[in-house]
C-alpha atoms as a PDB file:
ATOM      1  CA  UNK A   1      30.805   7.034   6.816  1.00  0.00           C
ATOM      2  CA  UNK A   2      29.589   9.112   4.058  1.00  0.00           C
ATOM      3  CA  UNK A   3      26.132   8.370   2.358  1.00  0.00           C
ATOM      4  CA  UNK A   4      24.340   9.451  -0.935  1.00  0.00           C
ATOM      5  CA  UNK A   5      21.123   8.884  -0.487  1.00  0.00           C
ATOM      6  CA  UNK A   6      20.690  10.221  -4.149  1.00  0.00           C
ATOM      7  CA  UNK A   7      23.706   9.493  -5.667  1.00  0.00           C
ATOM      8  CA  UNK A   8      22.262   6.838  -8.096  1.00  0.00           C
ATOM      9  CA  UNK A   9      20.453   9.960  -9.960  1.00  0.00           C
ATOM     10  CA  UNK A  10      23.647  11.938 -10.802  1.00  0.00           C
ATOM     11  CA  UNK A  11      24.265   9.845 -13.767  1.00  0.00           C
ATOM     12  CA  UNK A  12      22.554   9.291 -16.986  1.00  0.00           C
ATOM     13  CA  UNK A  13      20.158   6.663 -17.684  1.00  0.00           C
ATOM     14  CA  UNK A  14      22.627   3.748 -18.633  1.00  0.00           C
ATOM     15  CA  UNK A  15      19.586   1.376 -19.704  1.00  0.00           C
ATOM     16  CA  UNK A  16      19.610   0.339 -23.069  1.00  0.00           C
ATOM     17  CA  UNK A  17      15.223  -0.369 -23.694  1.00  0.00           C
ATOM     18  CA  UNK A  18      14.096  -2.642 -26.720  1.00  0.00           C
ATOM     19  CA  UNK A  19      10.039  -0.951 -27.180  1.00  0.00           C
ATOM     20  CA  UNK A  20       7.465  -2.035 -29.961  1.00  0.00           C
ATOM     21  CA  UNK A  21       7.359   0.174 -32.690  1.00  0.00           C
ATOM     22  CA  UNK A  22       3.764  -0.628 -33.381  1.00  0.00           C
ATOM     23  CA  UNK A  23       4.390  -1.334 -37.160  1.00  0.00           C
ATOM     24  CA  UNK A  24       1.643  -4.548 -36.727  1.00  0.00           C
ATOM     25  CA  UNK A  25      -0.037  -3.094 -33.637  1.00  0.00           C
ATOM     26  CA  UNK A  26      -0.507   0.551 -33.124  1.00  0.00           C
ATOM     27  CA  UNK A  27      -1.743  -0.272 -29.556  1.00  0.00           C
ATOM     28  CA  UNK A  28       1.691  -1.335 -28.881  1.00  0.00           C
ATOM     29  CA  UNK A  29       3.959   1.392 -29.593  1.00  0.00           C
ATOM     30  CA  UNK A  30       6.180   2.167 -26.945  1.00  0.00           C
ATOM     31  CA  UNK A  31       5.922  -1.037 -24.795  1.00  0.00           C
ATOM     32  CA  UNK A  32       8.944  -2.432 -23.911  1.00  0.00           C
ATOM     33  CA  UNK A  33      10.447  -5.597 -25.099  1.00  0.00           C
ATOM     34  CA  UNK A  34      13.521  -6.033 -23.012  1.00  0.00           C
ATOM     35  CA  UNK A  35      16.117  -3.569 -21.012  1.00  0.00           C
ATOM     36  CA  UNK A  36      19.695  -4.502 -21.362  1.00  0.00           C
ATOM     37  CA  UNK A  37      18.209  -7.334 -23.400  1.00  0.00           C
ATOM     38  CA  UNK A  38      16.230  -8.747 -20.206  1.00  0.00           C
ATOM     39  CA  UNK A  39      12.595  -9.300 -20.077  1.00  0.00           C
ATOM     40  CA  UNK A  40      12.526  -9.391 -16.289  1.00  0.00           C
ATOM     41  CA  UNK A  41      15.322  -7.679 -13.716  1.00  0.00           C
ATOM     42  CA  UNK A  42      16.565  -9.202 -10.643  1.00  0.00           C
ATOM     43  CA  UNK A  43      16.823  -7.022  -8.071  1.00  0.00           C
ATOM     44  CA  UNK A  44      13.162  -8.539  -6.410  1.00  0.00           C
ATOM     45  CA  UNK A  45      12.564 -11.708  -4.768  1.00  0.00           C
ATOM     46  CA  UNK A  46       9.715 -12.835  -7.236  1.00  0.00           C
ATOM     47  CA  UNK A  47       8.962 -13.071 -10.795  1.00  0.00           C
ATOM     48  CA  UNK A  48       6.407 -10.635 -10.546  1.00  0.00           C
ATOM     49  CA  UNK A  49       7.818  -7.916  -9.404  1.00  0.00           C
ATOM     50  CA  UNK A  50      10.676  -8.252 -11.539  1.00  0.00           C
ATOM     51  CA  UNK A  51       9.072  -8.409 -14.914  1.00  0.00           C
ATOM     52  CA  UNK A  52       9.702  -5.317 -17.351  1.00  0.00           C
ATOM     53  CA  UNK A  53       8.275  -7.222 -20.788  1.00  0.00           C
ATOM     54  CA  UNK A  54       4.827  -5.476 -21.353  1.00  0.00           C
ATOM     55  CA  UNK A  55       5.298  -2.516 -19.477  1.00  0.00           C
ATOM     56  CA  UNK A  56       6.011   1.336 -21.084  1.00  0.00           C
ATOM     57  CA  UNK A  57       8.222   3.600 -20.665  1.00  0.00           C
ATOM     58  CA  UNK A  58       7.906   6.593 -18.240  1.00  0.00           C
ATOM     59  CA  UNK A  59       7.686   8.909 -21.377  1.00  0.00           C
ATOM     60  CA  UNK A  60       5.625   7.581 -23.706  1.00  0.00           C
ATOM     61  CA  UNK A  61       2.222   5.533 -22.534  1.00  0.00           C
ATOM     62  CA  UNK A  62       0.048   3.289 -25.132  1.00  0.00           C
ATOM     63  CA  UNK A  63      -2.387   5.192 -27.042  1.00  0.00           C
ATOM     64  CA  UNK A  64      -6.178   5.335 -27.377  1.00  0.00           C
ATOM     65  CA  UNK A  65      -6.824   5.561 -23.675  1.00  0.00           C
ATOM     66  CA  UNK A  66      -9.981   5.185 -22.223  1.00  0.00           C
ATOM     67  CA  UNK A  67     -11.471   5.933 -18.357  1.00  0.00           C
ATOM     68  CA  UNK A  68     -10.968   2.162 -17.368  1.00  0.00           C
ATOM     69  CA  UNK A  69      -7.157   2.255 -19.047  1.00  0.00           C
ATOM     70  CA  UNK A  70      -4.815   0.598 -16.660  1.00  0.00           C
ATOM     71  CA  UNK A  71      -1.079   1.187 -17.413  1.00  0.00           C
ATOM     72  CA  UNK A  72       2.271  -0.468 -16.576  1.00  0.00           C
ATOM     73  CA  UNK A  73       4.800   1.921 -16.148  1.00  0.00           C
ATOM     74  CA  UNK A  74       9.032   0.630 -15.407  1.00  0.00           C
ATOM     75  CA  UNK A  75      10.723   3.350 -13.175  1.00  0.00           C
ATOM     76  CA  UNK A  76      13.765   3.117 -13.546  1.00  0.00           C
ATOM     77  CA  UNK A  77      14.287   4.819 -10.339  1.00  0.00           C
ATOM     78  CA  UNK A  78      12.497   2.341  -8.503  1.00  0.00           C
ATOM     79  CA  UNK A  79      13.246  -1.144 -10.557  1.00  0.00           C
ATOM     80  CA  UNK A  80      10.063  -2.372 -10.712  1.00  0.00           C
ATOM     81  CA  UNK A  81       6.576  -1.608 -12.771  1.00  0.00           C
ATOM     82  CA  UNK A  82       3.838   0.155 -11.319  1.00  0.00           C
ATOM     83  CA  UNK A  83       0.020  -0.017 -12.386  1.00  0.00           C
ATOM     84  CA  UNK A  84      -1.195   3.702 -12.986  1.00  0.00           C
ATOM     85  CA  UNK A  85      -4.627   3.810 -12.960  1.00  0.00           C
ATOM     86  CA  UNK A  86      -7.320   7.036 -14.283  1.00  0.00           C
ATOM     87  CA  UNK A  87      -8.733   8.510 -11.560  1.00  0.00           C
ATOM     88  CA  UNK A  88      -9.856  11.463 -13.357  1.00  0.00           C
ATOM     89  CA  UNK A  89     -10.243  14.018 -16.206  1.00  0.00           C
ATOM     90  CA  UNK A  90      -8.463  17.123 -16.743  1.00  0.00           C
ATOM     91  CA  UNK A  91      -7.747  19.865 -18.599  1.00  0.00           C
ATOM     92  CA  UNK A  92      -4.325  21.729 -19.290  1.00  0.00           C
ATOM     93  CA  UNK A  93      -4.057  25.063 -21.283  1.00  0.00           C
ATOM     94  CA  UNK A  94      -7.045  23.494 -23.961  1.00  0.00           C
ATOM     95  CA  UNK A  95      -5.488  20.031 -24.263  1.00  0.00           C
ATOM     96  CA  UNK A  96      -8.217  17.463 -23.011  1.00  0.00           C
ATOM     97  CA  UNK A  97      -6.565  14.559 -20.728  1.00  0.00           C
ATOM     98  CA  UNK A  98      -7.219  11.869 -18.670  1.00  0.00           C
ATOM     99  CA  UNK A  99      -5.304  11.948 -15.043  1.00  0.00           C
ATOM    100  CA  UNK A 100      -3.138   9.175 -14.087  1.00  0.00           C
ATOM    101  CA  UNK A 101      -2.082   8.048 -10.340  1.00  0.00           C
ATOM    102  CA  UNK A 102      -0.245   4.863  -8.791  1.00  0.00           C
ATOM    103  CA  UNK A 103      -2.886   2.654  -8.557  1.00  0.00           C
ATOM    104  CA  UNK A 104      -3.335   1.211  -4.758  1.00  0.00           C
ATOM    105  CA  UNK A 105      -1.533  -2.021  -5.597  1.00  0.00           C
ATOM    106  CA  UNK A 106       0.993  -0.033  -5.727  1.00  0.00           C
ATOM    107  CA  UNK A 107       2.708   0.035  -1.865  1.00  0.00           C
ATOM    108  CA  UNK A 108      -0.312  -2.154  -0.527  1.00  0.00           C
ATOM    109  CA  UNK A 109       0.217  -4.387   1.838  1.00  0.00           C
ATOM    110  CA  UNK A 110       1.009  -8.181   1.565  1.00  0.00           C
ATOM    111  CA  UNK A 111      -2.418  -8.734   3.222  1.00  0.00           C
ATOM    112  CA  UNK A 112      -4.508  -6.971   0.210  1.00  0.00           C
ATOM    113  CA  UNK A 113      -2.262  -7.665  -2.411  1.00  0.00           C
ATOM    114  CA  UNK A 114      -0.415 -11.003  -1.923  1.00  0.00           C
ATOM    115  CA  UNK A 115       1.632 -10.512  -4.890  1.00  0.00           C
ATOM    116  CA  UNK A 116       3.300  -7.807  -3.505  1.00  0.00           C
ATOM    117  CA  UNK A 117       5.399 -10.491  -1.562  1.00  0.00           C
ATOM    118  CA  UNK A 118       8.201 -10.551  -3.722  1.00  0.00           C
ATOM    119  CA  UNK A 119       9.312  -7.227  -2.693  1.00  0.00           C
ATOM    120  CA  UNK A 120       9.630  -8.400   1.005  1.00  0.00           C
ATOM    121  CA  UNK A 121      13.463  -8.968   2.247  1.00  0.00           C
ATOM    122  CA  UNK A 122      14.274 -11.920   3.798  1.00  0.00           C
ATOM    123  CA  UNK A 123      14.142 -11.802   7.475  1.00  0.00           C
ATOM    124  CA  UNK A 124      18.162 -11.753   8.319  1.00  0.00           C
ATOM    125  CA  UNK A 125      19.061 -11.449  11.909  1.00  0.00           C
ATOM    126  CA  UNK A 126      20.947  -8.391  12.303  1.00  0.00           C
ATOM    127  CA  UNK A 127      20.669  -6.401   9.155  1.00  0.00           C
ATOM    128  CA  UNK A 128      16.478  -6.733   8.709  1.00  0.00           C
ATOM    129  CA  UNK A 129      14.140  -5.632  11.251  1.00  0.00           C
ATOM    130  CA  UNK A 130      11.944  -8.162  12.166  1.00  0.00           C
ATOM    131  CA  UNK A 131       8.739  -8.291   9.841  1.00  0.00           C
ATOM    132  CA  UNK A 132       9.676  -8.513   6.328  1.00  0.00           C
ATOM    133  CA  UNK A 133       6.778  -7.018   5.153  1.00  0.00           C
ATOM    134  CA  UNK A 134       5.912  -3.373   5.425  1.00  0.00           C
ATOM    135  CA  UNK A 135       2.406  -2.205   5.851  1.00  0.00           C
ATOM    136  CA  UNK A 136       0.633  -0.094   3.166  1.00  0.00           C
ATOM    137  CA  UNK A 137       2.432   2.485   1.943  1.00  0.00           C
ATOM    138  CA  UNK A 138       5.920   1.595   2.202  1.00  0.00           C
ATOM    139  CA  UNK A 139       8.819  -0.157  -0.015  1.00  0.00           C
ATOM    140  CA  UNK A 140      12.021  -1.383   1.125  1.00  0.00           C
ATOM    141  CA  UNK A 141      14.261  -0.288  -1.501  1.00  0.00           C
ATOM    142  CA  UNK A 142      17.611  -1.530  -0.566  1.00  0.00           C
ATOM    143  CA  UNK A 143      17.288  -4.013  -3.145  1.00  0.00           C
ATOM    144  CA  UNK A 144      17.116  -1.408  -5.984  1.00  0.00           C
ATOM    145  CA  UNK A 145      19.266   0.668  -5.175  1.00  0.00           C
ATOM    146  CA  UNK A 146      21.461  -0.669  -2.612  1.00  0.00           C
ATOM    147  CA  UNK A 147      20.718   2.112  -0.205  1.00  0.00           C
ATOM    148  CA  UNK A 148      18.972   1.527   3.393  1.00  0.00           C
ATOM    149  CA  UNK A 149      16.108   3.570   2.688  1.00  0.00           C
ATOM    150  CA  UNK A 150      12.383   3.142   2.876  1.00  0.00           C
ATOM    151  CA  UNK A 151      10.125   4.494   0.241  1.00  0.00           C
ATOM    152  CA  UNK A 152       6.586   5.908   0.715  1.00  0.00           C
ATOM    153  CA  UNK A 153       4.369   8.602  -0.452  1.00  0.00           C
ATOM    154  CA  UNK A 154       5.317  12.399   0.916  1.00  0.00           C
ATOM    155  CA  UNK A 155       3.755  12.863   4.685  1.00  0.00           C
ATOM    156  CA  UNK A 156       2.789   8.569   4.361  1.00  0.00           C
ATOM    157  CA  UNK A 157      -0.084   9.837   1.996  1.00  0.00           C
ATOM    158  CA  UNK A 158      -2.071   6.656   1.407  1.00  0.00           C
ATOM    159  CA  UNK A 159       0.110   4.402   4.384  1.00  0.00           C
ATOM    160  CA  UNK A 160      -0.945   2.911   7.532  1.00  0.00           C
ATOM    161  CA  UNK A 161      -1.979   4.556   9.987  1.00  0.00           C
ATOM    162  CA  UNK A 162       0.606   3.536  12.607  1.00  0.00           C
ATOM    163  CA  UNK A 163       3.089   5.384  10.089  1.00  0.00           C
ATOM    164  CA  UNK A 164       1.052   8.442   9.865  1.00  0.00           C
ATOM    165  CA  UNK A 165       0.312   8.649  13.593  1.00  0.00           C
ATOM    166  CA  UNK A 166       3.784   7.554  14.645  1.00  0.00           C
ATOM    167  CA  UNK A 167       4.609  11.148  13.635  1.00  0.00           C
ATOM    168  CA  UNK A 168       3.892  14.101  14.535  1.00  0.00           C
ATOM    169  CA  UNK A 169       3.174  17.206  12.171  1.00  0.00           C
ATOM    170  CA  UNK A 170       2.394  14.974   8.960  1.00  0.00           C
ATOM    171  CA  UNK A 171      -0.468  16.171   7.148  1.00  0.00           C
ATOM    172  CA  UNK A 172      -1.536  13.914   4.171  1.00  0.00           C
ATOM    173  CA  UNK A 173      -2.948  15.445   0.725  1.00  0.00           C
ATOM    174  CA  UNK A 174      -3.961  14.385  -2.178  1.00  0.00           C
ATOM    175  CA  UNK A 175      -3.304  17.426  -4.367  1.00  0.00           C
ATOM    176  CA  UNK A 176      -0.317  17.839  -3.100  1.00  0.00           C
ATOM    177  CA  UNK A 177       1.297  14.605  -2.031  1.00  0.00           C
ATOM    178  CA  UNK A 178      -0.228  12.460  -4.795  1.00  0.00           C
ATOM    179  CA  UNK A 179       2.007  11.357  -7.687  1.00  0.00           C
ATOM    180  CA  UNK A 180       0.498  11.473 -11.472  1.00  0.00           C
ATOM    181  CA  UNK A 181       0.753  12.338 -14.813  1.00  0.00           C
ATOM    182  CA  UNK A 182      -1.897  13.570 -17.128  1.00  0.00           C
ATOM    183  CA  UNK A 183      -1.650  11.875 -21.007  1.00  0.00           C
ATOM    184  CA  UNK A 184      -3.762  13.137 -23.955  1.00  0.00           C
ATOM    185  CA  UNK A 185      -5.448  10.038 -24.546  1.00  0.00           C
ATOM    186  CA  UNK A 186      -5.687   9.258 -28.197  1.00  0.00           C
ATOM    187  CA  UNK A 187      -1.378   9.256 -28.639  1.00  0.00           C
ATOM    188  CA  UNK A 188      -0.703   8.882 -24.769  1.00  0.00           C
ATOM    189  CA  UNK A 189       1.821  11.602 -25.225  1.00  0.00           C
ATOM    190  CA  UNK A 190       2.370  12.870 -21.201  1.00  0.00           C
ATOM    191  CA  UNK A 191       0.950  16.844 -20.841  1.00  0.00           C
ATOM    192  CA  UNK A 192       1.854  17.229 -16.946  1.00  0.00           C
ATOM    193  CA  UNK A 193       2.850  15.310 -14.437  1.00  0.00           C
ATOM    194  CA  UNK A 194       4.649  15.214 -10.587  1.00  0.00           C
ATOM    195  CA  UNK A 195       6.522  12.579  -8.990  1.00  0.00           C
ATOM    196  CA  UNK A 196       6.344  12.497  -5.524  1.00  0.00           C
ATOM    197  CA  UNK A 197       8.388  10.068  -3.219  1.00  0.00           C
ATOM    198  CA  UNK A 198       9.574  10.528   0.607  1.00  0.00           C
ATOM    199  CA  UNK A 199      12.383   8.982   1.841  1.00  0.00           C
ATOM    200  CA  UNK A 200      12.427   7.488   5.569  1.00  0.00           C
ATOM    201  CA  UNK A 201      14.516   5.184   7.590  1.00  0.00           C
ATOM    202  CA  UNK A 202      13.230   2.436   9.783  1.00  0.00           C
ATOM    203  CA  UNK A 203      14.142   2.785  13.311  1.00  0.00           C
ATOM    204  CA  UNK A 204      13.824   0.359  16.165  1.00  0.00           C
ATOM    205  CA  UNK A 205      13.561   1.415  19.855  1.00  0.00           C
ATOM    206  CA  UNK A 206      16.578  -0.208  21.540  1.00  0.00           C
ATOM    207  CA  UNK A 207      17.052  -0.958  25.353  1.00  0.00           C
ATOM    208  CA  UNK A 208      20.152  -0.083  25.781  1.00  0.00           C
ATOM    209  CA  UNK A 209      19.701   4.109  24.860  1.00  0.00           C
ATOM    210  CA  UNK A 210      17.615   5.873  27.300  1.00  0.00           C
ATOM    211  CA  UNK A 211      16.251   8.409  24.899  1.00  0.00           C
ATOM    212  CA  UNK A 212      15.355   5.276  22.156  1.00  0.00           C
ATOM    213  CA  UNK A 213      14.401   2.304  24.873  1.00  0.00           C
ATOM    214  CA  UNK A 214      10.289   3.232  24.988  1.00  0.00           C
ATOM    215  CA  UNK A 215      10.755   3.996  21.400  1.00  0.00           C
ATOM    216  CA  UNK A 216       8.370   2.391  19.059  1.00  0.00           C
ATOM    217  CA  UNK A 217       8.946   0.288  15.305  1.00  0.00           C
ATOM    218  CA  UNK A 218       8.461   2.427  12.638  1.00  0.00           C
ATOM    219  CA  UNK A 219       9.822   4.652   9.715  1.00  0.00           C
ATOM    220  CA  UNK A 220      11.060   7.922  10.254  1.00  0.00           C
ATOM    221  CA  UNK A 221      10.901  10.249   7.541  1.00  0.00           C
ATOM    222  CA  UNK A 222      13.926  11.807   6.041  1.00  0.00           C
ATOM    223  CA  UNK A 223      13.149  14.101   3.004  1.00  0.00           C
ATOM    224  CA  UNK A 224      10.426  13.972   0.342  1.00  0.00           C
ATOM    225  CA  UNK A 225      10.648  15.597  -2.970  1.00  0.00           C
ATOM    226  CA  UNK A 226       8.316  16.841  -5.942  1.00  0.00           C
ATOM    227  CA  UNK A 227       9.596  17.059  -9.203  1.00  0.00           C
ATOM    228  CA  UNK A 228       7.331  18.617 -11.469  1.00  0.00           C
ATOM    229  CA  UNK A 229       7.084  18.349 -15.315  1.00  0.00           C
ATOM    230  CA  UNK A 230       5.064  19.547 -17.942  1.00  0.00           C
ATOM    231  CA  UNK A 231       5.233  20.336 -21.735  1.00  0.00           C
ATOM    232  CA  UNK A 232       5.937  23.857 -22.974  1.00  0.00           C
ATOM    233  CA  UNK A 233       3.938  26.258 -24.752  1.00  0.00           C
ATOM    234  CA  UNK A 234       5.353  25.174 -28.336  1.00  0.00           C
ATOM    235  CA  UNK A 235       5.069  21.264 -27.972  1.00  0.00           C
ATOM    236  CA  UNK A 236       1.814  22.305 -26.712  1.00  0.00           C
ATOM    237  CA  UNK A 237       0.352  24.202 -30.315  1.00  0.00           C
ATOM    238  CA  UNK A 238       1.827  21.544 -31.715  1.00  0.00           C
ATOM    239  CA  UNK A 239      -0.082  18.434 -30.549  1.00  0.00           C
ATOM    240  CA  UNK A 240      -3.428  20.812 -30.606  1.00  0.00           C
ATOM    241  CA  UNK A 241      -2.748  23.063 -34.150  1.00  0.00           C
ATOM    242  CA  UNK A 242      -0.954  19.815 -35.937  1.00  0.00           C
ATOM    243  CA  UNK A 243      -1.696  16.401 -34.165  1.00  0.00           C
ATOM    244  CA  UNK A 244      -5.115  16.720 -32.840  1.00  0.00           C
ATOM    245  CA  UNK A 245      -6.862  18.569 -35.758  1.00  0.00           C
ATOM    246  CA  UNK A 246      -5.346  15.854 -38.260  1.00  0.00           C
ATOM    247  CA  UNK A 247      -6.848  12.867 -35.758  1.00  0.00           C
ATOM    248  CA  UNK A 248     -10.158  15.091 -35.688  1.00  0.00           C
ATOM    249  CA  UNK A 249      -9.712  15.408 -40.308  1.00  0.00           C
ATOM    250  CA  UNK A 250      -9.067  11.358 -40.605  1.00  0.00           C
ATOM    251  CA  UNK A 251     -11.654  10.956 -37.993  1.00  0.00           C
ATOM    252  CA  UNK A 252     -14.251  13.061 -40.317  1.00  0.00           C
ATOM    253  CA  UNK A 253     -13.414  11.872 -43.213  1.00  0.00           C
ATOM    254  CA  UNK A 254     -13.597   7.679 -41.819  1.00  0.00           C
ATOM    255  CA  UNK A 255     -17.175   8.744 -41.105  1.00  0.00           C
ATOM    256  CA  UNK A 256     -17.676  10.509 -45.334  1.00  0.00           C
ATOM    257  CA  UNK A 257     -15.987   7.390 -46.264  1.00  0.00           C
ATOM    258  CA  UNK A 258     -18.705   5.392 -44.119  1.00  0.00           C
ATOM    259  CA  UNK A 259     -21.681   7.484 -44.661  1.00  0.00           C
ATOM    260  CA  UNK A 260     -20.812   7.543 -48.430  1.00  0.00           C
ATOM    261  CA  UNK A 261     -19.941   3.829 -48.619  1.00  0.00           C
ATOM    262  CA  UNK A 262     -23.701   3.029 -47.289  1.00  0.00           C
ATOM    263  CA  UNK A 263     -25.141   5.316 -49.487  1.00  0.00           C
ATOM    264  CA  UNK A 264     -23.937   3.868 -52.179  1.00  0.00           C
ATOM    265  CA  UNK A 265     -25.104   0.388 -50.851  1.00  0.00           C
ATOM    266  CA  UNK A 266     -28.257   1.823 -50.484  1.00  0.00           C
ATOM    267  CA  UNK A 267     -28.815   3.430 -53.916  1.00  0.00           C
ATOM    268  CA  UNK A 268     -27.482   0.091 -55.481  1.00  0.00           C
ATOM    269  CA  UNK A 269     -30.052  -2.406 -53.382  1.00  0.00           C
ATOM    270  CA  UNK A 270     -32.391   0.444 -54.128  1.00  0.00           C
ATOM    271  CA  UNK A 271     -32.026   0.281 -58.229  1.00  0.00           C
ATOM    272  CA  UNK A 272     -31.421  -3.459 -57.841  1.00  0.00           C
ATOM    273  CA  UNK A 273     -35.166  -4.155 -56.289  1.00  0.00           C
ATOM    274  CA  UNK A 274     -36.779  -1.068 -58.793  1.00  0.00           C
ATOM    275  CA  UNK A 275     -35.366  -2.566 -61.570  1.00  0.00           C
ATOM    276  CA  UNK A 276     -36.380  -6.461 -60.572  1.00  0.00           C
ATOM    277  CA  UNK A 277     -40.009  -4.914 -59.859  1.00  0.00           C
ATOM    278  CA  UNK A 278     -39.680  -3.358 -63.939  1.00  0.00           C
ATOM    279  CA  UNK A 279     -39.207  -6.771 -64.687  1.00  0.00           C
ATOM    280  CA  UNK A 280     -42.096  -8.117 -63.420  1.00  0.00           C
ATOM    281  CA  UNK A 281     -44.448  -5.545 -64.368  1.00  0.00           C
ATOM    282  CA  UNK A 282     -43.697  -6.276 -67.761  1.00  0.00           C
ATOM    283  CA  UNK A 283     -42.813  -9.350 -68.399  1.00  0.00           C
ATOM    284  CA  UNK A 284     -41.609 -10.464 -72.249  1.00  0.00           C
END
């Protein structure tokens, strides 16, 4: 028996996304509407986890970001939203941007995040293991992509500790196991980024195999990979020589417009109460 474990990326994206324009509200450019004319999917066991409507698409995030920002973000290689949360500022090749990372909702565990239950399986007898929950850090993702395959963070960054220490040679990082992107904050337009997902199998210790009968419960990884992205020295100049400096102009001249618009006020209550005080010092 021959298996892809990847073989649902050698296509093109065959999703067809309906997104806000943000012709009423600029906030909500880019948010998706529907894919394939669905506000939620069905490949979860819950309403929550299947939900799309609201979210935004991996290239494009909502605009006017701000250190407390929390963003839905549909992967399509994973079915489901996740909430991407700042945890920090950056800065790449002059372009100021705020740093964005799976927030820990994001493969926690039933017992900190009960919502998280409707990406359980069902407990089946002979084709689940068991628990149908995972512990922190891991995803059954069968029901995306119809492949027997665990998900997690590379080396069980941010899992349990039975995973991590079920293992030997895993050695957890943040710089370099953590997934995130970095977005300019005022369009949301993505600078840099790196996905990073590992790939493991659950194995069971079973009786009747001498090497697997003391054998504990838990995922094994497989293969982790980092794909890396970032925009090029042209689209670069472009947001900071073109984009940025007309934001910074309009932003300028708002405050003219202001500053002038009270002055005016000013003058005018000004000649208003010199001219009522004329009146009174000589009256007819």
């Amino acid at each position: 028996m021959n298996v892809g474990i990847l073989r649902f990326r050698n296509d093109s994206l065959s999703e067809t996304f309906e997104v806000y324009r943000g012709n009423k509200d600029f906030n909500k450019i880019g948010q998706i509407v529907s894919i394939d004319g669905k506000r939620s999917l069905n490949h979860w066991y819950g309403e929550g986890c299947n939900k799309v409507a609201g979210s935004y698409d991996e290239s494009l995030l909502q605009p006017f970001l701000t250190q407390d920002s929390i963003s839905n973000v549909y992967g399509s290689d994973i079915c489901t939203s996740l909430p991407m949360s700042v945890v920090g500022s950056m800065s790449y090749k002059g372009v100021d941007c705020l740093k964005f990372s799976p927030d820990k909702k994001f493969l926690g565990s039933v017992v900190d995040y009960p919502e998280n239950f409707c990406y359980c399986p069902g407990s089946i007898e002979g084709i689940t293991l068991g628990q149908s929950c995972l512990r922190t850090g891991a995803m059954e993702f069968a029901a995306c992509q119809a492949v027997p395959v665990v998900l997690g963070f590379p080396h069980f960054y941010r899992a349990s500790s039975r995973y991590q220490n079920a293992v030997g040679g895993l050695s957890p990082h943040q710089d370099k196991h953590e997934s995130f992107v970095a977005l300019e904050p005022t369009t949301g337009i993505p600078i840099e980024g790196a996905k990073r997902i590992q790939i493991n199998f659950q194995v069971k210790g079973t009786p009747a195999m001498t090497m697997t009968k003391n054998a504990p419960d838990t995922l094994m990884p497989f293969l982790w990979l980092d794909e890396q992205v970032e925009l090029g020295d042209e689209q670069l100049s472009m947001i900071k020589d073109t984009l940025l400096k007309m934001l910074k102009i309009f932003n300028i001249v708002n405050w003219v417009l202001i500053a002038v618009g009270s002055l005016m006020v000013f003058v005018g209550c000004l000649m208003s109460f010199l001219s009522a005080r004329r009146e009174r010092s000589h009256p007819d």
